[in-house]
N, C-alpha and C. Protein backbone atom coordinates (compact mmCIF):
# COMPACT_ATOMS: atom_id res chain seq x y z
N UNK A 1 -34.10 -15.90 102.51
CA UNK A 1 -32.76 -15.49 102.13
C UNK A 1 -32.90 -14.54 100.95
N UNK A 2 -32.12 -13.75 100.94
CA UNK A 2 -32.33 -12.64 99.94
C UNK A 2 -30.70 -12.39 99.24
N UNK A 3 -30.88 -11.80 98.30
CA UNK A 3 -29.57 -11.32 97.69
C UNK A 3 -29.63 -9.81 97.68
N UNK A 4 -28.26 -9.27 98.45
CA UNK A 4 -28.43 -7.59 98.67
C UNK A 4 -27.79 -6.30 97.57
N UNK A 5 -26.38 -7.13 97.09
CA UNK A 5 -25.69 -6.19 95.76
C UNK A 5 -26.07 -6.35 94.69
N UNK A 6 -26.25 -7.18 94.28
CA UNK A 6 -26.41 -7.72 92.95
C UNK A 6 -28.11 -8.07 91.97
N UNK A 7 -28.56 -7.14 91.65
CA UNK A 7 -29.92 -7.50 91.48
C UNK A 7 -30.25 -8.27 90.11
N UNK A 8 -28.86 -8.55 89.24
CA UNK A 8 -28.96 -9.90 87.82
C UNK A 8 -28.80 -11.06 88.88
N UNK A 9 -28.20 -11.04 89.95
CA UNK A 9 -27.83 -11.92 90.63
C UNK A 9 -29.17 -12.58 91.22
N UNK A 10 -29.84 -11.75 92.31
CA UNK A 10 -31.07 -11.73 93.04
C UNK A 10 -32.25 -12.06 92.20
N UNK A 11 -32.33 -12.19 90.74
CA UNK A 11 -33.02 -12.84 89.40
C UNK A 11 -33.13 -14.16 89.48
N UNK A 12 -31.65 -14.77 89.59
CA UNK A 12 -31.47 -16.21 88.92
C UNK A 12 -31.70 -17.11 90.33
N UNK A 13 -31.08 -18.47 90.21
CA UNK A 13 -31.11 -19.32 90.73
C UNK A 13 -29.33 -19.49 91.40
N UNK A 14 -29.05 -19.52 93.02
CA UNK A 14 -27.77 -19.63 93.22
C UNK A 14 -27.21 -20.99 93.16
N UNK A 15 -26.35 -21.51 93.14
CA UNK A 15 -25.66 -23.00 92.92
C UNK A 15 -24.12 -22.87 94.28
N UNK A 16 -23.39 -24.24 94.41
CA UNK A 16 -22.16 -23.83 94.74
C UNK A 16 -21.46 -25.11 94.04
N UNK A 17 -20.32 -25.06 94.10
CA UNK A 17 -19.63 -25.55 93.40
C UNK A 17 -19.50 -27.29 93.88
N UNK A 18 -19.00 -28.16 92.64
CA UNK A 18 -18.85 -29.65 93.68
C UNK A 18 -17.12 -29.33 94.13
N UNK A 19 -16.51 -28.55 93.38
CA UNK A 19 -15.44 -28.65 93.95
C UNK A 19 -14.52 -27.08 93.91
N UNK A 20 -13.67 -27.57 94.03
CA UNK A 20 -12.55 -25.91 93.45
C UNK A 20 -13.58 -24.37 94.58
N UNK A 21 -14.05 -24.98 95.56
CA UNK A 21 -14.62 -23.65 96.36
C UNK A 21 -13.15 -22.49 96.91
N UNK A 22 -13.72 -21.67 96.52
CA UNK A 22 -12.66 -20.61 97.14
C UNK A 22 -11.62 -20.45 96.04
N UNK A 23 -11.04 -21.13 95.22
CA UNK A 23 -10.64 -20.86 93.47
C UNK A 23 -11.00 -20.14 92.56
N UNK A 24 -11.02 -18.81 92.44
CA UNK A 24 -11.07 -17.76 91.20
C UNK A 24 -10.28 -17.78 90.10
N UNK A 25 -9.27 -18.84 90.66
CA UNK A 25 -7.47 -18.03 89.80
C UNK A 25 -7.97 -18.29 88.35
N UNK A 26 -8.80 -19.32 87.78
CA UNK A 26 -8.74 -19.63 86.21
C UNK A 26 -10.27 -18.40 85.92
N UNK A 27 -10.83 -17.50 86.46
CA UNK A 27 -12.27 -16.79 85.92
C UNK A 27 -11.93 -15.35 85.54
N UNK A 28 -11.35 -14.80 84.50
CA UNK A 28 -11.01 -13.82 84.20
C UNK A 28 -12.04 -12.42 85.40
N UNK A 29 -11.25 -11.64 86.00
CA UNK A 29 -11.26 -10.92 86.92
C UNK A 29 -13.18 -10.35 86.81
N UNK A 30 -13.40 -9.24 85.14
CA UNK A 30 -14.03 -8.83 84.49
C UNK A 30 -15.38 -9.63 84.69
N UNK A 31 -15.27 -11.22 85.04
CA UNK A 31 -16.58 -11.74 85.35
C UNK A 31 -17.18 -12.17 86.21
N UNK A 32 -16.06 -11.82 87.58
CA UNK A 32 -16.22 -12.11 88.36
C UNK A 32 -17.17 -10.92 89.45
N UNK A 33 -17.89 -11.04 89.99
CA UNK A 33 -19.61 -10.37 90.60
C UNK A 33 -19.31 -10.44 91.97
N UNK A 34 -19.14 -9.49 92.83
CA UNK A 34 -19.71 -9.40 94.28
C UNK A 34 -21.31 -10.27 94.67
N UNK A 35 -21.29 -10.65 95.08
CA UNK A 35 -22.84 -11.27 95.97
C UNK A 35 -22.40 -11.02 97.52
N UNK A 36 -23.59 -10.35 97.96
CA UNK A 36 -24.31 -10.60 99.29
C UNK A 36 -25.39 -11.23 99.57
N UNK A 37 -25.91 -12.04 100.52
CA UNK A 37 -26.69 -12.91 101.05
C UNK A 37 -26.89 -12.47 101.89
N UNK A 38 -28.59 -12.27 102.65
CA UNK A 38 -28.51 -12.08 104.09
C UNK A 38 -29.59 -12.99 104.64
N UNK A 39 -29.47 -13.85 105.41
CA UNK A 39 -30.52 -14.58 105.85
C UNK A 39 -30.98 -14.11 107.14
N UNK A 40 -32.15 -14.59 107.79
CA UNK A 40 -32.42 -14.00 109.33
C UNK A 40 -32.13 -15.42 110.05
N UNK A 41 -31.87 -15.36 111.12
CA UNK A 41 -31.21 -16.28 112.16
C UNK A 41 -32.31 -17.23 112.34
N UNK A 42 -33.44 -17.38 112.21
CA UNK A 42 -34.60 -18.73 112.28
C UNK A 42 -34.73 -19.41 111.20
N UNK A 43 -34.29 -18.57 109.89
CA UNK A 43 -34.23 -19.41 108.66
C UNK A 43 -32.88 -20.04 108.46
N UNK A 44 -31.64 -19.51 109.08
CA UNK A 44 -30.59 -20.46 109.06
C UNK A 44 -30.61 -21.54 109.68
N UNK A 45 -31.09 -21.08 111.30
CA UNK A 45 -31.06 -22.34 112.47
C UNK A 45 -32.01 -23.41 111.27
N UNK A 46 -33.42 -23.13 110.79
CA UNK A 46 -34.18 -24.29 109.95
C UNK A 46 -32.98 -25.01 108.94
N UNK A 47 -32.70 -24.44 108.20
CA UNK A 47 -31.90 -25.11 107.01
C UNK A 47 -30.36 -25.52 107.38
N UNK A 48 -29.63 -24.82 108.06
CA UNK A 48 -28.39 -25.40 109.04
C UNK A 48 -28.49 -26.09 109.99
N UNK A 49 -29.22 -26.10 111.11
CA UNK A 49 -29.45 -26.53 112.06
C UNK A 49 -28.51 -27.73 112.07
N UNK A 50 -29.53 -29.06 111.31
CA UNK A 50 -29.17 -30.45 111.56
C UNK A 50 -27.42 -30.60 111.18
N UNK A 51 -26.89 -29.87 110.19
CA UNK A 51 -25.24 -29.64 109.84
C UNK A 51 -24.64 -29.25 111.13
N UNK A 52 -25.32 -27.82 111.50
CA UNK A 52 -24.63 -27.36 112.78
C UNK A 52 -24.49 -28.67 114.06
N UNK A 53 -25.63 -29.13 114.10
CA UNK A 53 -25.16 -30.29 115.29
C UNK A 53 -24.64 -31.03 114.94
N UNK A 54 -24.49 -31.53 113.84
CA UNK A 54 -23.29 -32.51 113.20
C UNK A 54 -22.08 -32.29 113.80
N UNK A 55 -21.87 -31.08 113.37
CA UNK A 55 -20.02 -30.38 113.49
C UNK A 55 -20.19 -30.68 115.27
N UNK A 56 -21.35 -30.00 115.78
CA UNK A 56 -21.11 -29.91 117.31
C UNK A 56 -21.01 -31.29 118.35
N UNK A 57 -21.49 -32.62 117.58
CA UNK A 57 -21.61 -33.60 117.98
C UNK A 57 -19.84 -34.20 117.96
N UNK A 58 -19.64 -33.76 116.75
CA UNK A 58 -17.95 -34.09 116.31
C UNK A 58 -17.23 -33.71 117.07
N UNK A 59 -17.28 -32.20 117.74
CA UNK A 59 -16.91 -31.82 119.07
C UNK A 59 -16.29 -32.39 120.01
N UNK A 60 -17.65 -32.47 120.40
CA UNK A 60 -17.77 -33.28 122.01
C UNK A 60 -17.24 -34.58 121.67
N UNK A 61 -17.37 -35.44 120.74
CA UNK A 61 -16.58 -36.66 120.99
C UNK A 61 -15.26 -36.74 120.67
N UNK A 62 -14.83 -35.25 119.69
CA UNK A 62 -13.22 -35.31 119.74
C UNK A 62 -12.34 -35.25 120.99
N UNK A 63 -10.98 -35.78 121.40
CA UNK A 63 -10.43 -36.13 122.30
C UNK A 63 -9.41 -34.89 121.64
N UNK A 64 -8.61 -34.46 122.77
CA UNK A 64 -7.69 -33.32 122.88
C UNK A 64 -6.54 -33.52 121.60
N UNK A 65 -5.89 -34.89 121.79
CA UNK A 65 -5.23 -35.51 120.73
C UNK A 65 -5.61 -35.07 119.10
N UNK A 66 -7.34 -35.04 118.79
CA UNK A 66 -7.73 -35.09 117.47
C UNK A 66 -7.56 -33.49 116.85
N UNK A 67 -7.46 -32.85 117.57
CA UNK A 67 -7.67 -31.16 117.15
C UNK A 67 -6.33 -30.51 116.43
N UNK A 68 -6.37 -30.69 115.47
CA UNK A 68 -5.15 -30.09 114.57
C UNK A 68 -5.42 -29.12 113.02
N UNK A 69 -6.55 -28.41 113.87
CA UNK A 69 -7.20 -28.07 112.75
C UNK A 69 -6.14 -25.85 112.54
N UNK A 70 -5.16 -26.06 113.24
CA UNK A 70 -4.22 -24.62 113.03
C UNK A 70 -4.72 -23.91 114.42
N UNK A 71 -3.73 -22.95 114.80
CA UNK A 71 -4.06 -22.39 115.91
C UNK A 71 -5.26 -21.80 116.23
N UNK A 72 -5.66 -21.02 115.29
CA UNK A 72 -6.90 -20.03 115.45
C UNK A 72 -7.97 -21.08 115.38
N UNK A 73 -8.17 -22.43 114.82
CA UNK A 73 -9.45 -23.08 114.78
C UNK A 73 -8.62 -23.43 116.06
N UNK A 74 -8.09 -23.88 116.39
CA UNK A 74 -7.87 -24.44 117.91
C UNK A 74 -8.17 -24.01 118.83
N UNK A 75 -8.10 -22.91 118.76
CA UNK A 75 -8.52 -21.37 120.15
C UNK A 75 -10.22 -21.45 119.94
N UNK A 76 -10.60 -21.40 118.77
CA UNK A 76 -11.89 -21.69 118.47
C UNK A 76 -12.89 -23.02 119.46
N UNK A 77 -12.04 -23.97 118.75
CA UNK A 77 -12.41 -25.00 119.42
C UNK A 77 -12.29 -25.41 121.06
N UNK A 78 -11.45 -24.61 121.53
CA UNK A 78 -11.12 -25.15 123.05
C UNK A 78 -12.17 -24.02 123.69
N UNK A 79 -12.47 -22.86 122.58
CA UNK A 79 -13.13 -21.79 123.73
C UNK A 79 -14.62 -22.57 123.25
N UNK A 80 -15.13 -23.27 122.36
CA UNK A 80 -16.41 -23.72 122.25
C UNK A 80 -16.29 -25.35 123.53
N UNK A 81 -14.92 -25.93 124.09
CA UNK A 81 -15.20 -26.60 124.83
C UNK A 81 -15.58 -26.21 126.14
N UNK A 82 -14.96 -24.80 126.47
CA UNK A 82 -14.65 -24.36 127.95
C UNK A 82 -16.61 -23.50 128.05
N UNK A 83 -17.28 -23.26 126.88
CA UNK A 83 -18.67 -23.05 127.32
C UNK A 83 -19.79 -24.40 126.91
N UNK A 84 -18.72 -25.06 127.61
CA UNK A 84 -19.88 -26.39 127.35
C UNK A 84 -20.65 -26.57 125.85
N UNK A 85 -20.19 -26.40 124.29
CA UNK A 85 -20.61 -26.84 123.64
C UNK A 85 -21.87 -26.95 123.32
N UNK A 86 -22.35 -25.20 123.21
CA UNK A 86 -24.05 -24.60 123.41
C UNK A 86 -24.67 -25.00 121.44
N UNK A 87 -25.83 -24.76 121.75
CA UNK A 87 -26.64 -24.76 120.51
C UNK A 87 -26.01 -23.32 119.84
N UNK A 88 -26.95 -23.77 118.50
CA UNK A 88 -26.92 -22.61 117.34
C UNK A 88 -28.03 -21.11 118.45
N UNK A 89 -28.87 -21.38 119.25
CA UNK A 89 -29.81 -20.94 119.77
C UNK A 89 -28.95 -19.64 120.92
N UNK A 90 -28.08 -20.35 121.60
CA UNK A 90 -27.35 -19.82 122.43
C UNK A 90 -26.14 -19.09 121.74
N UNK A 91 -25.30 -19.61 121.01
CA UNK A 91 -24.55 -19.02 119.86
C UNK A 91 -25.06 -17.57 119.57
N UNK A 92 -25.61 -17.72 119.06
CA UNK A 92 -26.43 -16.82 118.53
C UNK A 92 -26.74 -15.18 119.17
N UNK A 93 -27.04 -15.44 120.69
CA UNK A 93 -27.76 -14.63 121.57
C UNK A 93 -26.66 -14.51 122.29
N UNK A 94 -25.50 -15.41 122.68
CA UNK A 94 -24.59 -14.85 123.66
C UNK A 94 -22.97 -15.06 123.29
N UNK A 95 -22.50 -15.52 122.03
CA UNK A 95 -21.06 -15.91 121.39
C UNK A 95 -21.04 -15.69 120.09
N UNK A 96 -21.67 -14.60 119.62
CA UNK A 96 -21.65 -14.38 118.24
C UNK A 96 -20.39 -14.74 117.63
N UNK A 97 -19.61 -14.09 118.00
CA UNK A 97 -17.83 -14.36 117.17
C UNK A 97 -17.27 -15.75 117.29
N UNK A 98 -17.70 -16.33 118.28
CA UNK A 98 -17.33 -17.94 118.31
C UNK A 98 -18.14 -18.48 116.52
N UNK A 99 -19.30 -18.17 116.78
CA UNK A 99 -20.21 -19.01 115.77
C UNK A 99 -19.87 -18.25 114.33
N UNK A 100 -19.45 -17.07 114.37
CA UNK A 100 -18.66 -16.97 113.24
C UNK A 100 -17.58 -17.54 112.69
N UNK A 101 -16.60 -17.55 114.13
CA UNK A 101 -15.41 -18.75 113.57
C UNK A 101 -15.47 -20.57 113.24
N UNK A 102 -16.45 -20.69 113.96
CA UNK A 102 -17.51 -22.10 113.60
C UNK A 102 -17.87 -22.13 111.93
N UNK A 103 -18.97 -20.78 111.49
CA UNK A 103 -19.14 -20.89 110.46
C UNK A 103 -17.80 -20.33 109.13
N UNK A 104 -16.97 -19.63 109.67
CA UNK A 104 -15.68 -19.38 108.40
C UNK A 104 -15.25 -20.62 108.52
N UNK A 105 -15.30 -21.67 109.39
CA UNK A 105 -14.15 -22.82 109.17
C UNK A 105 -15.49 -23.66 107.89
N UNK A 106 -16.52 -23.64 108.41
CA UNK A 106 -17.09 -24.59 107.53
C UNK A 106 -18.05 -23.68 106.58
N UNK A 107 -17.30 -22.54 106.16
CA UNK A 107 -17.93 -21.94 104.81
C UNK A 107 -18.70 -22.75 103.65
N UNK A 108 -18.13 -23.39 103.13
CA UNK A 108 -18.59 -24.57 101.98
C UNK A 108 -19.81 -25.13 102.45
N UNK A 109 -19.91 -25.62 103.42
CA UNK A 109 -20.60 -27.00 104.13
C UNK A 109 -22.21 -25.80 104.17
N UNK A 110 -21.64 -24.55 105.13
CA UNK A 110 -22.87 -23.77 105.25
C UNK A 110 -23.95 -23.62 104.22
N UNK A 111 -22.94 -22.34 103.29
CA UNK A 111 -23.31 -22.21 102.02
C UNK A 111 -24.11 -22.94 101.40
N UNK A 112 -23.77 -24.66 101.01
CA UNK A 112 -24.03 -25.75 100.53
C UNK A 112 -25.11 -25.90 101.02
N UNK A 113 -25.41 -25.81 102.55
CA UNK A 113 -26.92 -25.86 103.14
C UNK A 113 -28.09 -25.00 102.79
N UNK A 114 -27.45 -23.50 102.38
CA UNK A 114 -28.16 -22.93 102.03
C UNK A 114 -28.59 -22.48 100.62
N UNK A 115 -28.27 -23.38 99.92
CA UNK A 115 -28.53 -23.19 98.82
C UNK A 115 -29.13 -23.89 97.82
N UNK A 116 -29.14 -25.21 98.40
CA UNK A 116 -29.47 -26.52 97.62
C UNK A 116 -31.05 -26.22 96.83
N UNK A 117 -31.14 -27.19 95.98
CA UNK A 117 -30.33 -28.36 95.26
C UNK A 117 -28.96 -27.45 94.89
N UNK A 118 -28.21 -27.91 94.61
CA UNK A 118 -26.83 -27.45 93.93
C UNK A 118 -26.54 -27.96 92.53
N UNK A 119 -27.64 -28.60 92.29
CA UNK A 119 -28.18 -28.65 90.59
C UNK A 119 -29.02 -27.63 89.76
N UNK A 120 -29.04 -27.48 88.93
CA UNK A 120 -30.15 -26.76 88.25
C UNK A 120 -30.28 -26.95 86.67
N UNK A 121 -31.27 -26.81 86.31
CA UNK A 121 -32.00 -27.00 84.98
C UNK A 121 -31.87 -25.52 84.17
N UNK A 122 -31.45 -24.50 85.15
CA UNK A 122 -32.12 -23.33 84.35
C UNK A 122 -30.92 -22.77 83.43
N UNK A 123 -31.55 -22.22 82.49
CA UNK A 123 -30.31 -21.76 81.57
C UNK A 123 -29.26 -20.76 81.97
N UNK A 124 -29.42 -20.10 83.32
CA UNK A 124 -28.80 -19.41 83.51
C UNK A 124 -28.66 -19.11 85.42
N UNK A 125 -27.63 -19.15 86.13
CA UNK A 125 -27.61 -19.05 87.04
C UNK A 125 -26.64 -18.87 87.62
N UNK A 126 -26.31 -18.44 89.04
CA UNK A 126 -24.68 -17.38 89.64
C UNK A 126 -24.15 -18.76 90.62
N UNK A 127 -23.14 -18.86 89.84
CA UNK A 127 -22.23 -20.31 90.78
C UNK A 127 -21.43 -19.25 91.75
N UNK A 128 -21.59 -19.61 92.94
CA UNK A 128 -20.93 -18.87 94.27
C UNK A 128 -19.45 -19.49 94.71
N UNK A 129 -18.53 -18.74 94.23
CA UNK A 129 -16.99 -18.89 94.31
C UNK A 129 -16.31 -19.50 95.61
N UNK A 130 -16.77 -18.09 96.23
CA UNK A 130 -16.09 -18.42 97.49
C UNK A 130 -16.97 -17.26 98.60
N UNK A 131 -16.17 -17.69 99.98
CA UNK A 131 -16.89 -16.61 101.04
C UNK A 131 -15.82 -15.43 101.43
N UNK A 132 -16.27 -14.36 101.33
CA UNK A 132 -14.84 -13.56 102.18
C UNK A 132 -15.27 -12.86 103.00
N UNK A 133 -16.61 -12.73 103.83
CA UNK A 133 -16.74 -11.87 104.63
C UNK A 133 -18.23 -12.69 105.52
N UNK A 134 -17.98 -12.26 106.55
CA UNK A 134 -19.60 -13.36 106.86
C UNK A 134 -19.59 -12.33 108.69
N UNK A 135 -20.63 -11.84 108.76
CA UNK A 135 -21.04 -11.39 109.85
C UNK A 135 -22.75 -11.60 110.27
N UNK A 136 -22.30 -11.83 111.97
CA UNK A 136 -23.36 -12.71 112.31
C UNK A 136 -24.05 -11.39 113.37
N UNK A 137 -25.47 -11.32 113.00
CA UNK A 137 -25.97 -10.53 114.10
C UNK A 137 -27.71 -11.01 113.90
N UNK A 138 -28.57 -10.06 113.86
CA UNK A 138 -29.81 -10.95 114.05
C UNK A 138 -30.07 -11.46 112.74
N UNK A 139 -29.48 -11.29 111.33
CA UNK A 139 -29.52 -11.74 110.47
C UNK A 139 -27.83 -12.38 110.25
N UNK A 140 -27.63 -12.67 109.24
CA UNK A 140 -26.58 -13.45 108.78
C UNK A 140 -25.86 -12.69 107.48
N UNK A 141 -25.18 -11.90 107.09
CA UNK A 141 -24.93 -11.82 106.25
C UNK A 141 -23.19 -12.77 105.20
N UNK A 142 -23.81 -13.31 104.53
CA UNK A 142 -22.25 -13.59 103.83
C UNK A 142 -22.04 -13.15 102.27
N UNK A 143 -20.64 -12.78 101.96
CA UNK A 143 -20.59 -12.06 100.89
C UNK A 143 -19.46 -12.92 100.30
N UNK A 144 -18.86 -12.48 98.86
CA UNK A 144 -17.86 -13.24 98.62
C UNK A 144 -17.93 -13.04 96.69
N UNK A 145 -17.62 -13.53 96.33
CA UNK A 145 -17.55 -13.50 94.64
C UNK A 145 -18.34 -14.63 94.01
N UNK A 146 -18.80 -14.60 92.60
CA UNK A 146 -19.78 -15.61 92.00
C UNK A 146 -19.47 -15.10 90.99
N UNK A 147 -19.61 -16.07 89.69
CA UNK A 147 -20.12 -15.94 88.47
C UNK A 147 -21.03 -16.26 87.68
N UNK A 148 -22.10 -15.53 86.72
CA UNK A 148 -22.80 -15.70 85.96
C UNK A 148 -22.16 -16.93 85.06
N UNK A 149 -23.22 -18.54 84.96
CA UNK A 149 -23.02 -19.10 84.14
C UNK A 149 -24.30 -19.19 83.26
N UNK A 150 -24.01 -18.90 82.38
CA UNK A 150 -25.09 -19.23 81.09
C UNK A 150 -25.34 -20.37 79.88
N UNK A 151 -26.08 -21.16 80.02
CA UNK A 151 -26.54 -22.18 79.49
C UNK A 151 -26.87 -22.02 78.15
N UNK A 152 -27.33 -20.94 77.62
CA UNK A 152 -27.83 -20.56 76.29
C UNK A 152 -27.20 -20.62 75.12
């Protein structure tokens, strides 16, 4: 995984938040940092993987009744039922935009996978805000806002 705008950024150590993800409103504008991320699709499937079948296991045992997750995750979800409920592997190679809407619903959860520990020791490091852009092709890119926190 690499960091692509930001090269104070691409220095430190990334973190994500335990809570308040997607919340800027209290970080004065001025400190707030673009980040890009781009991973390649064998290093996500490694470090997502076991999450991704989580969500996909949740799937298949949800009943029609349980899905109230808003229209657009709904359309999401019924078009991931009507292709039989494929791997990250198949995703990947033949439903890109499905597995994008898979991964915008569970931004946090991803992220969180890819970044851990979500602790750190170091005096200085970029806490990742939120996601606002995420496109999936043979790499992964997601972008979004972060701020420099400094320990010193």
């Amino acid at each position: 995984m690499k960091v692509l705008t930001n090269k104070e950024i691409s220095e430190i150590k990334l973190i994500m938040p335990d809570l308040n993800f997607g919340q800027t409103n209290d970080i004065p504008l001025e400190k707030l940092l673009n980040y890009e991320l781009e991973i390649d699709k064998q290093e996500f499937i490694g470090k997502c993987g076991a999450f991704f079948e989580e969500v996909r296991q949740l799937e298949i045992s949800e009943t029609e009744d349980e899905e109230e997750d808003g229209d657009d995750m709904n359309n999401i979800w019924k078009t991931y039922k009507k292709i039989a409920y494929p791997g990250l592997n198949e995703l990947f190679t033949e439903h890109k935009d499905l597995l994008e809407g898979i991964m915008c619903f569970y931004d946090y959860e991803f992220l969180h996978e890819l970044v851990k520990p979500n602790r750190t020791k170091d005096s200085k490091f970029a806490l990742l805000l939120n996601m606002e852009h995420l496109s999936v092709a043979e790499t992964i890119v997601f972008s979004g806002k972060c701020v420099i926190i400094s320990n010193e």
